[in-house]
PDB file of N, CA and C in Angstrom:
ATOM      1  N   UNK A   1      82.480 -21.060 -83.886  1.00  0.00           N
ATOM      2  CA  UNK A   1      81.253 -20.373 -84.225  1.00  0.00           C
ATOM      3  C   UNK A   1      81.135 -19.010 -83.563  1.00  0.00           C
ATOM      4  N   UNK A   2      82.165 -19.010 -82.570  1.00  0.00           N
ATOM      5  CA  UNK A   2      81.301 -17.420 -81.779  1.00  0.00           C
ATOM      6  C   UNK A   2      81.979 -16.290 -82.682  1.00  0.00           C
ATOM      7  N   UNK A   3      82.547 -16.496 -83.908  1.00  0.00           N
ATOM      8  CA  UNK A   3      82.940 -15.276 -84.100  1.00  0.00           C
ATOM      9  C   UNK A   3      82.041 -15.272 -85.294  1.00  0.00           C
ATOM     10  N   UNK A   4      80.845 -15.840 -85.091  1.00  0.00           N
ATOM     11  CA  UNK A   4      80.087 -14.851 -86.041  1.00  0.00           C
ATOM     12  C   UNK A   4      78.442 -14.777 -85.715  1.00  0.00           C
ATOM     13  N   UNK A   5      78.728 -14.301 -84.479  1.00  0.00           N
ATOM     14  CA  UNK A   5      78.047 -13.531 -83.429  1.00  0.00           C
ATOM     15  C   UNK A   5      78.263 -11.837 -84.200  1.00  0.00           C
ATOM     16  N   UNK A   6      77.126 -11.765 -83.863  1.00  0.00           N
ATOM     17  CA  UNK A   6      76.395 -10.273 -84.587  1.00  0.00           C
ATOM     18  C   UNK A   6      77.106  -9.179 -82.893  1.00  0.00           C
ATOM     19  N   UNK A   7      78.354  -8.372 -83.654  1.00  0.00           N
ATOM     20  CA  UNK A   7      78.783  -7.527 -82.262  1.00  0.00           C
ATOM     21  C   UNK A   7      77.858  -6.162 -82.554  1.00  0.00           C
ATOM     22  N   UNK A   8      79.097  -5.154 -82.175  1.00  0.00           N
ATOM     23  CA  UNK A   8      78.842  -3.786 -81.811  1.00  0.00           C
ATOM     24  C   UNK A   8      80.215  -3.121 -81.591  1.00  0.00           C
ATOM     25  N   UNK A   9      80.938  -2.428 -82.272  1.00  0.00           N
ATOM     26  CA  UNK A   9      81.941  -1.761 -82.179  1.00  0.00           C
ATOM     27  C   UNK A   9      81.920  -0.287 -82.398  1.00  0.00           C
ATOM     28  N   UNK A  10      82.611   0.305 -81.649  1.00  0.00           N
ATOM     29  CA  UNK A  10      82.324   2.145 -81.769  1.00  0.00           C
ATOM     30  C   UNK A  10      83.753   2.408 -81.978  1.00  0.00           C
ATOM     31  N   UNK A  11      84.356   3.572 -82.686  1.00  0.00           N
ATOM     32  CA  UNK A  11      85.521   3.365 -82.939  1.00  0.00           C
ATOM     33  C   UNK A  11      85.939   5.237 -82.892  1.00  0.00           C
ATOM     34  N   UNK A  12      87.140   5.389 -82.930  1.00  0.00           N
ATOM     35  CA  UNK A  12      87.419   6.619 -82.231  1.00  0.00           C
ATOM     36  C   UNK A  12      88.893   6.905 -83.286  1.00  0.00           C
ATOM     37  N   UNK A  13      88.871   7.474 -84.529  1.00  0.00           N
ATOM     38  CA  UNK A  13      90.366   7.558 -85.124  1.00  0.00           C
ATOM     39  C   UNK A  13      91.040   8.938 -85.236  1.00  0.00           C
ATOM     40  N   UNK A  14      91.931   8.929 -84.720  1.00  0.00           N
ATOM     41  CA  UNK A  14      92.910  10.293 -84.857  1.00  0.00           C
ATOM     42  C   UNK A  14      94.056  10.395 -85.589  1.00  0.00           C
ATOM     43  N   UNK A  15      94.126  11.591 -85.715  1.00  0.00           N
ATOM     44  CA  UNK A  15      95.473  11.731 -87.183  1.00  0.00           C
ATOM     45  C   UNK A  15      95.028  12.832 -87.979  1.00  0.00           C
ATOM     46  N   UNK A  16      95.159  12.940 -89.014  1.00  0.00           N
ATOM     47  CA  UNK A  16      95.017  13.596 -90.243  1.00  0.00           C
ATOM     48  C   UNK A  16      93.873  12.601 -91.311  1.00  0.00           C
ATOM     49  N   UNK A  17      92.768  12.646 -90.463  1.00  0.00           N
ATOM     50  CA  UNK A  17      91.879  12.103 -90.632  1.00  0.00           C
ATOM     51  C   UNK A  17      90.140  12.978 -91.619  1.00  0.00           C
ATOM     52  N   UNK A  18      90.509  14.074 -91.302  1.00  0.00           N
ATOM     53  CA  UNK A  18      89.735  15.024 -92.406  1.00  0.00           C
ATOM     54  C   UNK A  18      89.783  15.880 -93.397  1.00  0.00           C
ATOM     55  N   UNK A  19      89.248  15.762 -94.709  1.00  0.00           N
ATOM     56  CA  UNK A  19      89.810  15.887 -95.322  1.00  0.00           C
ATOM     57  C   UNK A  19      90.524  15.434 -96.299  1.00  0.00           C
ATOM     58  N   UNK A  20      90.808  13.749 -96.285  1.00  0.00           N
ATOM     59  CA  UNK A  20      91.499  13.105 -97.294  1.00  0.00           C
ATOM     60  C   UNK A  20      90.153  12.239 -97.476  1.00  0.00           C
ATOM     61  N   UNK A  21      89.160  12.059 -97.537  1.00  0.00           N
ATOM     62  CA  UNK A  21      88.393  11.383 -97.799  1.00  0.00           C
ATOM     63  C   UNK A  21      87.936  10.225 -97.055  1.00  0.00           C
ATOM     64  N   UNK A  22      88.106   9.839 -95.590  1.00  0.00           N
ATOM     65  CA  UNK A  22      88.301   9.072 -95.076  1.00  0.00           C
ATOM     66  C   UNK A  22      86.713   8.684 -94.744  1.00  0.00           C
ATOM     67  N   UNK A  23      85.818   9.247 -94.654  1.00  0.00           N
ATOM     68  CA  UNK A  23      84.197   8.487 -94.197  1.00  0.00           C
ATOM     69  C   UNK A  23      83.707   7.821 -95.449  1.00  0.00           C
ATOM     70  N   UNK A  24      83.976   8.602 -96.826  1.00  0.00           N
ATOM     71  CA  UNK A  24      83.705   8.405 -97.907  1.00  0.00           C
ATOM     72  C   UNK A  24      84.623   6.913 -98.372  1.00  0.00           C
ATOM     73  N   UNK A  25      85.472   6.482 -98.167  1.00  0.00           N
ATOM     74  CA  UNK A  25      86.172   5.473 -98.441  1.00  0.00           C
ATOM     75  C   UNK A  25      86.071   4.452 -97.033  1.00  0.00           C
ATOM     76  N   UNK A  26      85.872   4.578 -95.733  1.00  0.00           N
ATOM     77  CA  UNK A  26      85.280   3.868 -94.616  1.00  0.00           C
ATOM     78  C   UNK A  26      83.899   3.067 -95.685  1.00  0.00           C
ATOM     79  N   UNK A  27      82.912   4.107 -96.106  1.00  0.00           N
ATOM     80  CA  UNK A  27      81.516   3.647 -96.505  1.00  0.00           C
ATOM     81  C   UNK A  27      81.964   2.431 -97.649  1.00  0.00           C
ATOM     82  N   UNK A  28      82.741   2.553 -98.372  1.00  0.00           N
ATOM     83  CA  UNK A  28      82.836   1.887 -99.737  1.00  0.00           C
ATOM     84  C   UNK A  28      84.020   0.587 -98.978  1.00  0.00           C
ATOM     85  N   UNK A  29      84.604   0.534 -98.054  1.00  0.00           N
ATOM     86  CA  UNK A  29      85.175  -0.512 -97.290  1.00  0.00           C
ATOM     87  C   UNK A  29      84.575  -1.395 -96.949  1.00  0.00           C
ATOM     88  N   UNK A  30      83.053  -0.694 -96.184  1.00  0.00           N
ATOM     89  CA  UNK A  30      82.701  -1.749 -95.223  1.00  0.00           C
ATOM     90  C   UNK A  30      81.583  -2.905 -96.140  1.00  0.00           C
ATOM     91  N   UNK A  31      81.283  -2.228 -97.320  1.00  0.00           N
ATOM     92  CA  UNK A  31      80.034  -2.676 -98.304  1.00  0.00           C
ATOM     93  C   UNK A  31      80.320  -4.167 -98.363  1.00  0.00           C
ATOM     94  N   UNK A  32      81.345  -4.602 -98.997  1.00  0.00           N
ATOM     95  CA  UNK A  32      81.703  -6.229 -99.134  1.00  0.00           C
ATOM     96  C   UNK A  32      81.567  -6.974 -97.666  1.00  0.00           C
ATOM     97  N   UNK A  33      82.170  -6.165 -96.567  1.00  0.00           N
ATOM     98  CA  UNK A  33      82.177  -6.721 -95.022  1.00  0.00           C
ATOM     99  C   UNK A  33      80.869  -6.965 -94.972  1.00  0.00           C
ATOM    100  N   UNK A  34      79.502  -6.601 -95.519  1.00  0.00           N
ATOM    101  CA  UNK A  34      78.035  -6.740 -94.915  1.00  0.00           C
ATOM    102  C   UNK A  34      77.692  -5.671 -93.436  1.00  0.00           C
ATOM    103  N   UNK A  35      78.243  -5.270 -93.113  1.00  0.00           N
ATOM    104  CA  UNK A  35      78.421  -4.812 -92.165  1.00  0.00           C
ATOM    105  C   UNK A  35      77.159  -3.545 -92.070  1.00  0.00           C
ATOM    106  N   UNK A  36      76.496  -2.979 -90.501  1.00  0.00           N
ATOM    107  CA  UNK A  36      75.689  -1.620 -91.060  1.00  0.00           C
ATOM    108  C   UNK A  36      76.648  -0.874 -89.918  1.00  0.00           C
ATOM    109  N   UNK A  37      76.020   0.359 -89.530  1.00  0.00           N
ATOM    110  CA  UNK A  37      76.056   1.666 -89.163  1.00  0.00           C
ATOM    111  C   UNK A  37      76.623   3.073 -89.395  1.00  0.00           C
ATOM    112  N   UNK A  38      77.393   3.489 -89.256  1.00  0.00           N
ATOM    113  CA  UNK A  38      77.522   4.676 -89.500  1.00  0.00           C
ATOM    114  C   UNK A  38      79.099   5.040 -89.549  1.00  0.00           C
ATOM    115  N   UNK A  39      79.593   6.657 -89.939  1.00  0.00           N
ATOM    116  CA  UNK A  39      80.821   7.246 -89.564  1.00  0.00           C
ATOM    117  C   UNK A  39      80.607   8.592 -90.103  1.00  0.00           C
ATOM    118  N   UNK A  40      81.376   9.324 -88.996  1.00  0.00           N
ATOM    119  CA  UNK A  40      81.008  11.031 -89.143  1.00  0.00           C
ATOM    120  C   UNK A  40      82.156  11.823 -88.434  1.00  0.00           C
ATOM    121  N   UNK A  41      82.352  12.784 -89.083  1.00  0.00           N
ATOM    122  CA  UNK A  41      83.734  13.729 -88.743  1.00  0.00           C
ATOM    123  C   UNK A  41      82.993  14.385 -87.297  1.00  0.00           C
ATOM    124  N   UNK A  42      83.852  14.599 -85.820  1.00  0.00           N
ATOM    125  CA  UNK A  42      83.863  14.903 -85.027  1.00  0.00           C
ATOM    126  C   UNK A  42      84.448  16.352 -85.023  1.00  0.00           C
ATOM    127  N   UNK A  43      83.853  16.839 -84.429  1.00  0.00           N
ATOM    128  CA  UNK A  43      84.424  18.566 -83.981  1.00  0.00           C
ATOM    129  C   UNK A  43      86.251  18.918 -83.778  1.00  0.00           C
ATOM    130  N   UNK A  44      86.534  17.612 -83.270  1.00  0.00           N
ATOM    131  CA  UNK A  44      88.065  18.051 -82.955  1.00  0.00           C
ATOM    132  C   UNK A  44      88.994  17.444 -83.770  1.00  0.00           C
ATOM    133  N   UNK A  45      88.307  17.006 -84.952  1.00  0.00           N
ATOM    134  CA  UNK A  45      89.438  16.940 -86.207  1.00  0.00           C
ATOM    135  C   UNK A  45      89.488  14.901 -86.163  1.00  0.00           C
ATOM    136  N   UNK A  46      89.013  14.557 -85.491  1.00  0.00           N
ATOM    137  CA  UNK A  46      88.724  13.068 -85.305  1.00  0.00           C
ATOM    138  C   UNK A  46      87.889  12.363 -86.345  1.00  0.00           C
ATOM    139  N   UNK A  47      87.450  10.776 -86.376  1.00  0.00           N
ATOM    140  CA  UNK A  47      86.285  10.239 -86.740  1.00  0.00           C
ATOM    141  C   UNK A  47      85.838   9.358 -86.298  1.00  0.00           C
ATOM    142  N   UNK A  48      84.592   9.173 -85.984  1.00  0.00           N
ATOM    143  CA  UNK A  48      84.127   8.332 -85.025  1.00  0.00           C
ATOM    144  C   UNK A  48      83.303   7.204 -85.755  1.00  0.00           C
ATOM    145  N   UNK A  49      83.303   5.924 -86.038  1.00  0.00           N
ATOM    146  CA  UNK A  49      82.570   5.507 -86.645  1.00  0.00           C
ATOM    147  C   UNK A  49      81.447   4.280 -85.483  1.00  0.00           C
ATOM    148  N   UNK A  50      80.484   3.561 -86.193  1.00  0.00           N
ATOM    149  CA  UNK A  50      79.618   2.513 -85.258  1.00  0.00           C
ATOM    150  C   UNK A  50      80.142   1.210 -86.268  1.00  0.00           C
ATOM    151  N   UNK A  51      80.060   0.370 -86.195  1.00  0.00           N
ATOM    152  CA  UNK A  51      80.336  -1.119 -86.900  1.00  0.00           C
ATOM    153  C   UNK A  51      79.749  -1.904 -86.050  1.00  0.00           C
ATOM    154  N   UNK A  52      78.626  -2.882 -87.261  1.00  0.00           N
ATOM    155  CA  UNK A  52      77.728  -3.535 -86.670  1.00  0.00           C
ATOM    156  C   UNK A  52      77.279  -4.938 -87.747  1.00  0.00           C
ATOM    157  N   UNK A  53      78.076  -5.977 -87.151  1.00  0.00           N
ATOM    158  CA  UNK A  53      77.638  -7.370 -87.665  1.00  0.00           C
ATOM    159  C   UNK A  53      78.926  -8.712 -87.041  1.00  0.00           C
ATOM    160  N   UNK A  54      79.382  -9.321 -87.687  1.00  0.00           N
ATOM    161  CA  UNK A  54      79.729 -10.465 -87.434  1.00  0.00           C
ATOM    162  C   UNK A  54      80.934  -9.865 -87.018  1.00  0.00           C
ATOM    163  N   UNK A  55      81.883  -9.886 -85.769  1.00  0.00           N
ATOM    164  CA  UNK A  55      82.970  -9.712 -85.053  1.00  0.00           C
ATOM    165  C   UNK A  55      84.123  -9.702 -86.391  1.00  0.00           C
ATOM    166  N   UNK A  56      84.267 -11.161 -87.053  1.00  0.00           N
ATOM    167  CA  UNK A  56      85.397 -11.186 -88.003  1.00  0.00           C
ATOM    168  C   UNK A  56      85.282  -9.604 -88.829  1.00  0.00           C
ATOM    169  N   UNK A  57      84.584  -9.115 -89.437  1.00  0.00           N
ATOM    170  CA  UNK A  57      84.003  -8.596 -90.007  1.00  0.00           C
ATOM    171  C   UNK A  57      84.737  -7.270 -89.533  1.00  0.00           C
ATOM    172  N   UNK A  58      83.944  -6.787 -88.537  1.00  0.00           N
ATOM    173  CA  UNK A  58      84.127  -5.734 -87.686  1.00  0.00           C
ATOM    174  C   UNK A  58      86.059  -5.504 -87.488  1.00  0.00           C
ATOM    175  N   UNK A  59      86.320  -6.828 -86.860  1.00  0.00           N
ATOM    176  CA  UNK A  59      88.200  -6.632 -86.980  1.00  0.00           C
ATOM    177  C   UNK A  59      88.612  -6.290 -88.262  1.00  0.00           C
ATOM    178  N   UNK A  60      87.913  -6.899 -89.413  1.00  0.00           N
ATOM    179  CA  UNK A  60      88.524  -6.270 -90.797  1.00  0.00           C
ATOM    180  C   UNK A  60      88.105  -4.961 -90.822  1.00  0.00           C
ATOM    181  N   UNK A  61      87.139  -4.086 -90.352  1.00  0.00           N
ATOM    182  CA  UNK A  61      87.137  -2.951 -90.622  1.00  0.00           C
ATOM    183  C   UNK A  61      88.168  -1.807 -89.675  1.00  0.00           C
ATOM    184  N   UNK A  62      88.263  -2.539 -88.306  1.00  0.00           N
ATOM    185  CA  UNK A  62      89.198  -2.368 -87.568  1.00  0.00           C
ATOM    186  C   UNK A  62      90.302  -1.972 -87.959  1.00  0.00           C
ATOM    187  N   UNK A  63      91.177  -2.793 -88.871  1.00  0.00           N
ATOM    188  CA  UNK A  63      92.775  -3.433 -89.154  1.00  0.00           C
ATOM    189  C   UNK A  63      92.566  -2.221 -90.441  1.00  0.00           C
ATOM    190  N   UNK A  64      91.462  -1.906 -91.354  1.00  0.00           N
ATOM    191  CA  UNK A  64      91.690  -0.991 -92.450  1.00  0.00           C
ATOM    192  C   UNK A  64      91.706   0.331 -91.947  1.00  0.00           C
ATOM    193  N   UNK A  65      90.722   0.646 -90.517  1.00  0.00           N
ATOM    194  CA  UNK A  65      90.918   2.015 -90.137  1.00  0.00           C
ATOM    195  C   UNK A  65      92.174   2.317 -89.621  1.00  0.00           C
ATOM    196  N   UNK A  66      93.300   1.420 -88.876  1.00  0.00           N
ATOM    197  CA  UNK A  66      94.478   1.919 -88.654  1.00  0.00           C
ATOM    198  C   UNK A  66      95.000   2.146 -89.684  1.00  0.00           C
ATOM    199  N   UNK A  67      94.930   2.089 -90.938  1.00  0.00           N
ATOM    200  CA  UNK A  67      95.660   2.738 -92.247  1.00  0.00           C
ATOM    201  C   UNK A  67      94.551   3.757 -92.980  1.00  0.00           C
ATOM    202  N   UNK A  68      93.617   3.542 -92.904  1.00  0.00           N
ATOM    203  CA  UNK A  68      92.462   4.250 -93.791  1.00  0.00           C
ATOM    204  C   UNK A  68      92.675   4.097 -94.864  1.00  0.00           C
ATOM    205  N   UNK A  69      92.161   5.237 -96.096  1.00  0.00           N
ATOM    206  CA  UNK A  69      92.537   5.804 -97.224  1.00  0.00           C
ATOM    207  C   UNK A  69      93.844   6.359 -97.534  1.00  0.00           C
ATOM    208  N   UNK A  70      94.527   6.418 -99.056  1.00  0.00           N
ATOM    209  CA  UNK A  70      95.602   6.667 -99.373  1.00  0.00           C
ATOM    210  C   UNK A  70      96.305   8.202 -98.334  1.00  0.00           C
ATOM    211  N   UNK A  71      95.533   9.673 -98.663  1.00  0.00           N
ATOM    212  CA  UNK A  71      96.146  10.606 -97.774  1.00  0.00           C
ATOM    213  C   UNK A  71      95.889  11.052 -96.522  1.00  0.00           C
ATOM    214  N   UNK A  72      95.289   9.789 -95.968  1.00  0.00           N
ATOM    215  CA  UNK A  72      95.022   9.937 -94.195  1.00  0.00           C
ATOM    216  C   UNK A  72      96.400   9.752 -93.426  1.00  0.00           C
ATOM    217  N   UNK A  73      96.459  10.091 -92.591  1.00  0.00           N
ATOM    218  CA  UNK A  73      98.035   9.775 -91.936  1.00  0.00           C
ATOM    219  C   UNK A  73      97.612   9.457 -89.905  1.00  0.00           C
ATOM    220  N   UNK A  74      96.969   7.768 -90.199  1.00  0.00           N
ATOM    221  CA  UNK A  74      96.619   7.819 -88.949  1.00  0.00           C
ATOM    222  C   UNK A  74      97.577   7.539 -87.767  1.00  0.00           C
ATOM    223  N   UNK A  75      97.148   8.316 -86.214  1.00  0.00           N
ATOM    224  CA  UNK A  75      97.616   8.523 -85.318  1.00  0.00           C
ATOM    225  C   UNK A  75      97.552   7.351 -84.480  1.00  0.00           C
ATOM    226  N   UNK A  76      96.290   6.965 -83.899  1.00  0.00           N
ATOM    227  CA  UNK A  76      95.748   5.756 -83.156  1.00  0.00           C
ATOM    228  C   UNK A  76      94.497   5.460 -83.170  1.00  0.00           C
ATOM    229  N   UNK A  77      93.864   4.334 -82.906  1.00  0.00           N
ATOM    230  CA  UNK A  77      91.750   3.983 -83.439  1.00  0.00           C
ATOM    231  C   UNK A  77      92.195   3.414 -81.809  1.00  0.00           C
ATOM    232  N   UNK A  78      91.019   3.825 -80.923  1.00  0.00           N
ATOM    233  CA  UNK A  78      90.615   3.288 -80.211  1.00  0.00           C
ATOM    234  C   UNK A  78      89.188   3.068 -80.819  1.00  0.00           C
ATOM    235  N   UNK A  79      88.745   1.893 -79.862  1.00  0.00           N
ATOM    236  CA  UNK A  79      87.953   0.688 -79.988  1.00  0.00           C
ATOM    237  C   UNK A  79      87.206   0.518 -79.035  1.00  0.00           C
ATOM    238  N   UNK A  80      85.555   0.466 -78.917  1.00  0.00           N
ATOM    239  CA  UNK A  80      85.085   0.224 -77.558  1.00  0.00           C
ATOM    240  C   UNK A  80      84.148  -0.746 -78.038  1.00  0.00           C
ATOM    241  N   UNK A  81      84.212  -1.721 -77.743  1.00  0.00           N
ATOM    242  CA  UNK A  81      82.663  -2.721 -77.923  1.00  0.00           C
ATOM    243  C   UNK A  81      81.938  -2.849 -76.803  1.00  0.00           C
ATOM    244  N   UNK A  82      80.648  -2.808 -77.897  1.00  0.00           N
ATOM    245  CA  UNK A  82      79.045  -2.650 -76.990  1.00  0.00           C
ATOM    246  C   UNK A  82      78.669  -3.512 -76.674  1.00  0.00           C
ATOM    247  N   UNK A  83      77.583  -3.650 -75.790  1.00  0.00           N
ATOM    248  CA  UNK A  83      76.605  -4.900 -75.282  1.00  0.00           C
ATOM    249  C   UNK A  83      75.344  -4.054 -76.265  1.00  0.00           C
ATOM    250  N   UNK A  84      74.293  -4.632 -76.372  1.00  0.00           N
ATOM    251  CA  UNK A  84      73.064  -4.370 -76.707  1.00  0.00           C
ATOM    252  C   UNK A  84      72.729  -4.798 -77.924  1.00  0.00           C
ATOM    253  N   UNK A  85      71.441  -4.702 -78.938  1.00  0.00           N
ATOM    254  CA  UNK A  85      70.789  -4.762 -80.030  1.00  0.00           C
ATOM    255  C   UNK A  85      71.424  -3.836 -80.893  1.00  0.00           C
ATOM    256  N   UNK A  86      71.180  -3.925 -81.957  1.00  0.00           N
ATOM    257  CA  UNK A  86      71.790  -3.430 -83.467  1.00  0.00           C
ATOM    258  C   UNK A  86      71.003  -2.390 -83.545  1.00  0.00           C
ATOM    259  N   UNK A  87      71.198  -1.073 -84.165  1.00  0.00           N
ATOM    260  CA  UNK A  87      70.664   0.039 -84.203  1.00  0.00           C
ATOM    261  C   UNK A  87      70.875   0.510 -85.440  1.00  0.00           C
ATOM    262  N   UNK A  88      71.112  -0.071 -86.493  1.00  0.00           N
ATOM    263  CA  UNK A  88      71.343   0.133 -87.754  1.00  0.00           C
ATOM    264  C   UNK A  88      71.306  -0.331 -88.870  1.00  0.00           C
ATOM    265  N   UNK A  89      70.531  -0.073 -90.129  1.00  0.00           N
ATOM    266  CA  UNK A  89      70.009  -0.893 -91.077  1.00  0.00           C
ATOM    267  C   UNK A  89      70.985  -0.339 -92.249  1.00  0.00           C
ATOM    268  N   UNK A  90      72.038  -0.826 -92.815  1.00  0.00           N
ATOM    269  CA  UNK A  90      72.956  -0.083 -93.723  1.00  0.00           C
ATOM    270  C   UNK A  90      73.873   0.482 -93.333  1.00  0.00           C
ATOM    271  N   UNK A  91      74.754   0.934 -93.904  1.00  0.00           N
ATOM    272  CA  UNK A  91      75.810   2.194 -93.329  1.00  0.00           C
ATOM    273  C   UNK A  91      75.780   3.514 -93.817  1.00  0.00           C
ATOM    274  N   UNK A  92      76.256   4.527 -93.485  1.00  0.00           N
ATOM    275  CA  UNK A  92      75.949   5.944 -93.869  1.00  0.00           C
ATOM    276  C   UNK A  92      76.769   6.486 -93.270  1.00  0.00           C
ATOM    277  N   UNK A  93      76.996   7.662 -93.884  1.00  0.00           N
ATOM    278  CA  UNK A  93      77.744   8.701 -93.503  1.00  0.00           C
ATOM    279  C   UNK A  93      76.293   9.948 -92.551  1.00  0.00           C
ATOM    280  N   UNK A  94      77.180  10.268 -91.839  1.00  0.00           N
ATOM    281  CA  UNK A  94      76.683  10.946 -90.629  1.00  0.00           C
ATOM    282  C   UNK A  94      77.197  12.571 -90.357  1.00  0.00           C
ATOM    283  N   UNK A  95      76.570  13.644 -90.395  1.00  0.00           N
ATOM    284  CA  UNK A  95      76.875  14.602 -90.060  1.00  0.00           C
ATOM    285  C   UNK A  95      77.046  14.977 -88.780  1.00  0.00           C
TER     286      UNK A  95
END
């Protein structure tokens, strides 16, 4: 049962990550997962996303960001999970 405990994952992806469509295809990933929060292109060519619901869930969104979308060419996703309450109703793209 504990893996479907409501987490909190923050996620950190590098590569050739802007530009091929990668928040826009993150958003349309996570829809079937149930999943809410966010993902938004970072200043230094990165993307940072939030993932927020059932752990299994969250690893599947995990395991798709090390490949992303077809012309992303990712580098490495670090991964930090949170302690606290859910801060997000849906997912969205983030400026």
């Amino acid at each position: 049962m504990a893996n479907h405990e409501l987490k909190r994952a923050r996620i950190r992806v590098t590569g050739r990550v802007q530009g091929v469509f990668y928040r826009q295809s993150t958003v349309e990933m996570v829809g079937p997962l149930g999943l809410s929060g966010w993902v938004r292109n970072l200043p230094d060519g990165s993307v940072e996303a939030l993932f927020e619901g059932e752990r299994t869930a969250i690893e599947q969104a995990i395991a798709w960001c090390r490949q992303g979308p077809p012309r992303a060419a990712v580098d490495a996703v670090a991964v930090e999970w949170l302690d606290g309450p859910a801060e997000c109703s849906g997912f969205a793209t983030r400026h």
